[in-house]
N, C-alpha and C. Protein backbone atom coordinates (compact mmCIF):
# COMPACT_ATOMS: atom_id res chain seq x y z
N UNK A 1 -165.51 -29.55 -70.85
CA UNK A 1 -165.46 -28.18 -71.33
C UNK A 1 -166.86 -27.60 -71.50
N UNK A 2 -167.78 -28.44 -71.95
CA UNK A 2 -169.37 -28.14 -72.30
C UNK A 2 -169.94 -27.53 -71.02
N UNK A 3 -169.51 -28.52 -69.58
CA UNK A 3 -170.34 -27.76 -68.44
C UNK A 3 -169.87 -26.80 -68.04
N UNK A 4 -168.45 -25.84 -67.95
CA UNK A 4 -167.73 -25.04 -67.84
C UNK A 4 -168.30 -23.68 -68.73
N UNK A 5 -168.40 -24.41 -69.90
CA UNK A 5 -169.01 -22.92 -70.79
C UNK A 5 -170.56 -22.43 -70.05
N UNK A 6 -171.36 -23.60 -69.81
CA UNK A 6 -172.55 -23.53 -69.44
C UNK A 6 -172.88 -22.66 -67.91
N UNK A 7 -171.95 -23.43 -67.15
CA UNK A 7 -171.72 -22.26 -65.81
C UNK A 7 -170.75 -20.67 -65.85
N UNK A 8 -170.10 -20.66 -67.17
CA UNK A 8 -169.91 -19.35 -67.54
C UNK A 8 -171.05 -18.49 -68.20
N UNK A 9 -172.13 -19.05 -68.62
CA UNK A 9 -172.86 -18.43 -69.00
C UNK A 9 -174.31 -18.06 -68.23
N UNK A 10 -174.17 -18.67 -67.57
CA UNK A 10 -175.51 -18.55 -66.33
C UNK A 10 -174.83 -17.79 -65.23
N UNK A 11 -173.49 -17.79 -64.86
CA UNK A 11 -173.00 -16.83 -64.47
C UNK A 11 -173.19 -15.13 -64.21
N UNK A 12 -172.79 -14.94 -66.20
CA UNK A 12 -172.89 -13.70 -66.54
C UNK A 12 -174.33 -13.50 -66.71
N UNK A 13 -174.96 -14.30 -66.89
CA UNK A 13 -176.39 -13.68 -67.32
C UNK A 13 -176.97 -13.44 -65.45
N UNK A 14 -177.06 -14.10 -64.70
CA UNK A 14 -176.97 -13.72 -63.24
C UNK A 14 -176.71 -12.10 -62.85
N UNK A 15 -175.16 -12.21 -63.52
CA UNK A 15 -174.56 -11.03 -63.02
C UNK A 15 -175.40 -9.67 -64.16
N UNK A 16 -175.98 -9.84 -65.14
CA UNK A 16 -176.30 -8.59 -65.80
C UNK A 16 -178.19 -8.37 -65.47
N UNK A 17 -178.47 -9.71 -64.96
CA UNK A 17 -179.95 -9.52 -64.29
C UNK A 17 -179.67 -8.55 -62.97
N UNK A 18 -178.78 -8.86 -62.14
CA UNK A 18 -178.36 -8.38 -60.75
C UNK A 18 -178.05 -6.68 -61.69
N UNK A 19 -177.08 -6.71 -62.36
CA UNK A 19 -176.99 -5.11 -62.49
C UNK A 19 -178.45 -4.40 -63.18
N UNK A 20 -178.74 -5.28 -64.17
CA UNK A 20 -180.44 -4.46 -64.26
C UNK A 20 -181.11 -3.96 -63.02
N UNK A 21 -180.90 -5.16 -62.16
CA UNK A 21 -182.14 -4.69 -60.67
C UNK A 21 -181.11 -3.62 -59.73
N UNK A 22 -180.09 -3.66 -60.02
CA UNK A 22 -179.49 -2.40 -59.65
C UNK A 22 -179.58 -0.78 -59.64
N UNK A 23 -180.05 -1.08 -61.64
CA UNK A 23 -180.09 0.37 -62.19
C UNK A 23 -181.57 1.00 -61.28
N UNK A 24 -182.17 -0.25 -61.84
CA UNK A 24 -184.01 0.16 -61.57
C UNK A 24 -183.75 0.77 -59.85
N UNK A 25 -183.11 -0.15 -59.59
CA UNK A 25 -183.15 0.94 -57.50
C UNK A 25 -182.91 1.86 -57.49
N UNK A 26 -181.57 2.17 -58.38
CA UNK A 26 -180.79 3.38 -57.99
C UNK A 26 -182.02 4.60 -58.77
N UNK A 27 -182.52 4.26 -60.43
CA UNK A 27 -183.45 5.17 -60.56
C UNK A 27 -184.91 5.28 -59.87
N UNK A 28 -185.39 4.36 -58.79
CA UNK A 28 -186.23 4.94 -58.52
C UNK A 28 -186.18 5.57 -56.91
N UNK A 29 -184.46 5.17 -56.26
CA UNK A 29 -184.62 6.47 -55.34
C UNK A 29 -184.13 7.41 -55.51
N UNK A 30 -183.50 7.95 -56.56
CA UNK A 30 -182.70 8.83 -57.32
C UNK A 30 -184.26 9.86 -57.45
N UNK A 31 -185.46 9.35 -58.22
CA UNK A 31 -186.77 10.41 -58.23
C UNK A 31 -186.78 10.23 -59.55
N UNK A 32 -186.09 9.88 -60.53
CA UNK A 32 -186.67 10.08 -61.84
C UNK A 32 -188.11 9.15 -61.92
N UNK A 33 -188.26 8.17 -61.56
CA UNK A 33 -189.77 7.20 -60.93
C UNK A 33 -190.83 7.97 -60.20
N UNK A 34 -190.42 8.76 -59.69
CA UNK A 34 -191.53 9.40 -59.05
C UNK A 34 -191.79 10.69 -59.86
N UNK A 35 -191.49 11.03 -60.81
CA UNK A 35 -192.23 11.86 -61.62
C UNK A 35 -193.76 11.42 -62.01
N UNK A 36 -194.06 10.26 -62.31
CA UNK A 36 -195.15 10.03 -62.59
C UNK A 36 -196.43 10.20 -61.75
N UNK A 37 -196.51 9.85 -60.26
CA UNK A 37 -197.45 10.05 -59.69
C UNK A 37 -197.61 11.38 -59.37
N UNK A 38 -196.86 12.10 -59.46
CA UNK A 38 -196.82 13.99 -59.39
C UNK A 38 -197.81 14.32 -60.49
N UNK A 39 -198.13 13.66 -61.69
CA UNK A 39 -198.48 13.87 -62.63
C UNK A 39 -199.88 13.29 -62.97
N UNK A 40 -199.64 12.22 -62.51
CA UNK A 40 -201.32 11.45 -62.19
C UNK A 40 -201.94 12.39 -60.88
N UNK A 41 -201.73 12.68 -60.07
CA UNK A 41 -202.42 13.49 -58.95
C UNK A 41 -202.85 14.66 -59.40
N UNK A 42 -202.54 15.14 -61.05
CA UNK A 42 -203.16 16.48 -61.60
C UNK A 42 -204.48 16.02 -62.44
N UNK A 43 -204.49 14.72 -62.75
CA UNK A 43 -205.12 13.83 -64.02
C UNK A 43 -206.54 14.27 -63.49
N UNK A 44 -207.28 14.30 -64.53
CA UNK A 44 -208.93 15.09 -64.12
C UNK A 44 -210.01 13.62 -64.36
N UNK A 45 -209.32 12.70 -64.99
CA UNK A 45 -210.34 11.50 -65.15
C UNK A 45 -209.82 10.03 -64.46
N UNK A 46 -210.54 9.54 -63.73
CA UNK A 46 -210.15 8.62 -63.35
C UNK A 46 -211.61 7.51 -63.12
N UNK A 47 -211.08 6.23 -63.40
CA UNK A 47 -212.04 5.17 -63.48
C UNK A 47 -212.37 4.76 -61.83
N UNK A 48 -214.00 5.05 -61.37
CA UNK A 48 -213.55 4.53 -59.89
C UNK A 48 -214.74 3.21 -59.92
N UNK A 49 -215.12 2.92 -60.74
CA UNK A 49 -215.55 1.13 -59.87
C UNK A 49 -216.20 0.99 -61.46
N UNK A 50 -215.36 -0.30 -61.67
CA UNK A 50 -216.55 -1.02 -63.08
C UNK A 50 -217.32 -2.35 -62.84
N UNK A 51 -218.13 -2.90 -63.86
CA UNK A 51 -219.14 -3.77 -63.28
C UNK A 51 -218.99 -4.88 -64.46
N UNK A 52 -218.46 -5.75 -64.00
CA UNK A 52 -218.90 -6.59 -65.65
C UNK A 52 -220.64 -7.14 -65.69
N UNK A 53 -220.86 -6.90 -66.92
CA UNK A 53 -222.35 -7.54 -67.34
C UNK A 53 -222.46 -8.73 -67.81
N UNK A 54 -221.87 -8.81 -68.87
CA UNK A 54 -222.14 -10.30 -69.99
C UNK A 54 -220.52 -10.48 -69.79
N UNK A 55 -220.25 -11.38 -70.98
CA UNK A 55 -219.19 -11.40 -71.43
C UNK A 55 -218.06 -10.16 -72.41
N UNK A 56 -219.53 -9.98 -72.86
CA UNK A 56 -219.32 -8.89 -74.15
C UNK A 56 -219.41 -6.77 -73.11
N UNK A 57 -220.30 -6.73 -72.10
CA UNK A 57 -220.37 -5.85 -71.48
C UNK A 57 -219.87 -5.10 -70.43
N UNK A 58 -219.88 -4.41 -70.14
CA UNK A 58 -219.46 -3.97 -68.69
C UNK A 58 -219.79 -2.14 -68.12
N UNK A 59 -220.12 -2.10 -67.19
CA UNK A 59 -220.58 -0.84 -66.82
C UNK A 59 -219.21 -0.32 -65.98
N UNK A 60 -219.04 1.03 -66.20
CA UNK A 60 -217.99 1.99 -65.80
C UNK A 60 -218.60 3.34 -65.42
N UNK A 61 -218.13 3.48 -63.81
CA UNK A 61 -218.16 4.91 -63.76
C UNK A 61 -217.19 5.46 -63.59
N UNK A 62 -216.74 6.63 -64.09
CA UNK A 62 -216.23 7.54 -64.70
C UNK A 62 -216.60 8.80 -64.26
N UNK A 63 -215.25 9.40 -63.27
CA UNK A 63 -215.14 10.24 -62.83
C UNK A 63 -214.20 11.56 -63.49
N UNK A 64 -214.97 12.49 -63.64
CA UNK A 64 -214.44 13.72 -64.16
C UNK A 64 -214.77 15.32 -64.20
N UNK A 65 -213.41 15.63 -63.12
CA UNK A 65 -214.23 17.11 -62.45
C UNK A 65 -215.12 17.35 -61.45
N UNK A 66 -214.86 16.33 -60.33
CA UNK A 66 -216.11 16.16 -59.67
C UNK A 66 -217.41 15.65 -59.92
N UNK A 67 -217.39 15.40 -61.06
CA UNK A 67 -218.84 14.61 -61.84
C UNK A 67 -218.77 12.93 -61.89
N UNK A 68 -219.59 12.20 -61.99
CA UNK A 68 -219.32 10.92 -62.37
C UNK A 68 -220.76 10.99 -63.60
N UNK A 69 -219.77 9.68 -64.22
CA UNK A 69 -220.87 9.92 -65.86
C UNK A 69 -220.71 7.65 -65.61
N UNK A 70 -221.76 7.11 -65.99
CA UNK A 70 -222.07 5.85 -66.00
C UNK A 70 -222.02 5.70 -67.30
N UNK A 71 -221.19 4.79 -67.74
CA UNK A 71 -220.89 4.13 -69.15
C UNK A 71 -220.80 2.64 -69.61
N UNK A 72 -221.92 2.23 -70.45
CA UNK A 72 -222.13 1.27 -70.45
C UNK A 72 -221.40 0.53 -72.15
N UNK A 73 -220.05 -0.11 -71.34
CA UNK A 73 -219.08 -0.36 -72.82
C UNK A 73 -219.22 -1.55 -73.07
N UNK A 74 -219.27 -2.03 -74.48
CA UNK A 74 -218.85 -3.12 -74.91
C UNK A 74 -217.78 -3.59 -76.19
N UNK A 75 -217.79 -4.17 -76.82
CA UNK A 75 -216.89 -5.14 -77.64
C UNK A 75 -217.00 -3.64 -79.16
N UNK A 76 -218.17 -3.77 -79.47
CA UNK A 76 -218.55 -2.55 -80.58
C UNK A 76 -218.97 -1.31 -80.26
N UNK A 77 -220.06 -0.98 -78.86
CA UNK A 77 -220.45 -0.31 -78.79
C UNK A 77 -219.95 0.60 -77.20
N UNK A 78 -220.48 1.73 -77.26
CA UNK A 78 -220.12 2.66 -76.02
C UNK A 78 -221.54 3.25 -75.78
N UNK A 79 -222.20 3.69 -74.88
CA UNK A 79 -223.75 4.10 -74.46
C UNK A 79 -223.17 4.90 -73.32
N UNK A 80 -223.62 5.95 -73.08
CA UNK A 80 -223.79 6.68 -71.84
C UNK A 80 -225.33 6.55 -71.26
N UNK A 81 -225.07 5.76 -70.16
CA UNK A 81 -225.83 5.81 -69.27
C UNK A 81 -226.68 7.13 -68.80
N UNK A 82 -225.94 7.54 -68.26
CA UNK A 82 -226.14 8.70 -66.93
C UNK A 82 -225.40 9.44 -66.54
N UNK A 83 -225.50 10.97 -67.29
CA UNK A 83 -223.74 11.78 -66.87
C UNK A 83 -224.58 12.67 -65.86
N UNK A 84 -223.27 13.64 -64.96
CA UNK A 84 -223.35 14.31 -64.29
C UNK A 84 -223.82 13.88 -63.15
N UNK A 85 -223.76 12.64 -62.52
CA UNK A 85 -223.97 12.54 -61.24
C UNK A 85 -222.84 13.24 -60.35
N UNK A 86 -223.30 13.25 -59.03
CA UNK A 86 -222.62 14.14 -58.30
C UNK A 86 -221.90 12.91 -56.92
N UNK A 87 -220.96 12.91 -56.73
CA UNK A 87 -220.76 12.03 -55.95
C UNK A 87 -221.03 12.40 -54.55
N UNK A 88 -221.32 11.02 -53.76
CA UNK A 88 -221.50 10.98 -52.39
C UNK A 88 -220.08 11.33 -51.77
N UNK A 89 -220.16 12.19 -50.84
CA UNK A 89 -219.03 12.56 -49.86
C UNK A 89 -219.39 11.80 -48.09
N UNK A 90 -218.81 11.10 -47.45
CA UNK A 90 -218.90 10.94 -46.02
C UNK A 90 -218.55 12.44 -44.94
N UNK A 91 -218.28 11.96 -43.83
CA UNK A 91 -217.99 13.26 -42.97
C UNK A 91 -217.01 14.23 -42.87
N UNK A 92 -215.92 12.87 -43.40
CA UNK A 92 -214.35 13.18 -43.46
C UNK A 92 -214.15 13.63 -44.93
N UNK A 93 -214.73 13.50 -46.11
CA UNK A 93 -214.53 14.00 -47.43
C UNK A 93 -214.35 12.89 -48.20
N UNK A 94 -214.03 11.82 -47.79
CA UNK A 94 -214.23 10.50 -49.09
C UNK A 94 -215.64 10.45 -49.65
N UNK A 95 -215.16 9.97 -50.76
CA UNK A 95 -216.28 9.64 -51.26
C UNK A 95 -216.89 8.46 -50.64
N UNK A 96 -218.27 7.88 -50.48
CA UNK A 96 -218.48 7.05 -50.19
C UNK A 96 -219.58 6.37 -51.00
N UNK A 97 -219.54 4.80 -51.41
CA UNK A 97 -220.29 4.01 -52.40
C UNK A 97 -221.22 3.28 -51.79
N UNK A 98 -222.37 3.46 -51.89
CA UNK A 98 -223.25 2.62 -50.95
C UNK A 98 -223.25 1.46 -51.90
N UNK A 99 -223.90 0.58 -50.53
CA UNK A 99 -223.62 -1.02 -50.54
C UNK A 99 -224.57 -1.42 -50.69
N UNK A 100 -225.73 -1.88 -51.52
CA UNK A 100 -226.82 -2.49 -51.25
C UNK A 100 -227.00 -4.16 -51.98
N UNK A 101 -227.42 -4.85 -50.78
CA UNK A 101 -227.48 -6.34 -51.27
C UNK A 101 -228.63 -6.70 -51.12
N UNK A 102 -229.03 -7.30 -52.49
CA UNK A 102 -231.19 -7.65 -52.62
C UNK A 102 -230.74 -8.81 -52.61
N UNK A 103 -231.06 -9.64 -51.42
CA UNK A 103 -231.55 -10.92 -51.04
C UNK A 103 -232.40 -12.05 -52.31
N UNK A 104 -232.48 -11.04 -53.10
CA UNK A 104 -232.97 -11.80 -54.29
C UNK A 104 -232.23 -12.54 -55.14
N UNK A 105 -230.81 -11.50 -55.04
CA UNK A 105 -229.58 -11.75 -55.95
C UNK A 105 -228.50 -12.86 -55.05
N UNK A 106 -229.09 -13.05 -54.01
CA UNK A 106 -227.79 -13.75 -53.70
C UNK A 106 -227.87 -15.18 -54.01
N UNK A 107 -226.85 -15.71 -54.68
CA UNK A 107 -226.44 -17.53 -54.90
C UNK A 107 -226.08 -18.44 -53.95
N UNK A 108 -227.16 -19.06 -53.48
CA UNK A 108 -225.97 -20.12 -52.50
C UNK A 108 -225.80 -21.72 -53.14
């Protein structure tokens, strides 16, 4: 009787995982899910590349309004670097991040 209850119960729990992953499909081709990125594509700040320093540090730039502002965060403290930079654009309109590698820094 013990293994009977046990495969009745892994059963139903099967069957109410399966209808959870049901609901979630049906709402996200239904569109109520896609409200959100409609809404992020208006958002005026967005994080585009951070840097860790220490353990305790890390550098963030921080894009807003066409501006980028360099922020240097940690555990207690917040520092602004450098606001109002203007970002690099390529030909096509991305932005583009130059790459530079000092031969000094590299580990082998």
């Amino acid at each position: 009787m013990g293994t009977l209850l046990i495969l009745k119960f892994f059963s139903v729990f099967v069957f109410v995982i399966c209808l959870m992953l049901l609901l979630a499909f049906i709402i996200k081709k239904s569109g109520f899910a896609g409200l959100a990125p409609a809404r992020a594509s208006r958002r005026r700040l967005k994080i585009v590349e951070y840097l860790p320093v220490d353990h305790k540090h890390r550098l963030v730039l921080v894009r807003r309004d066409n501006r980028e502002h360099l922020l240097l965060l940690g555990h207690e403290s917040e520092t602004v670097v450098e606001t109002g930079i203007v970002p690099q654009t390529g030909e096509d309109g991305d932005t583009v991040v130059p790459i530079s590698r000092d031969p000094r820094n590299v580990k082998i």
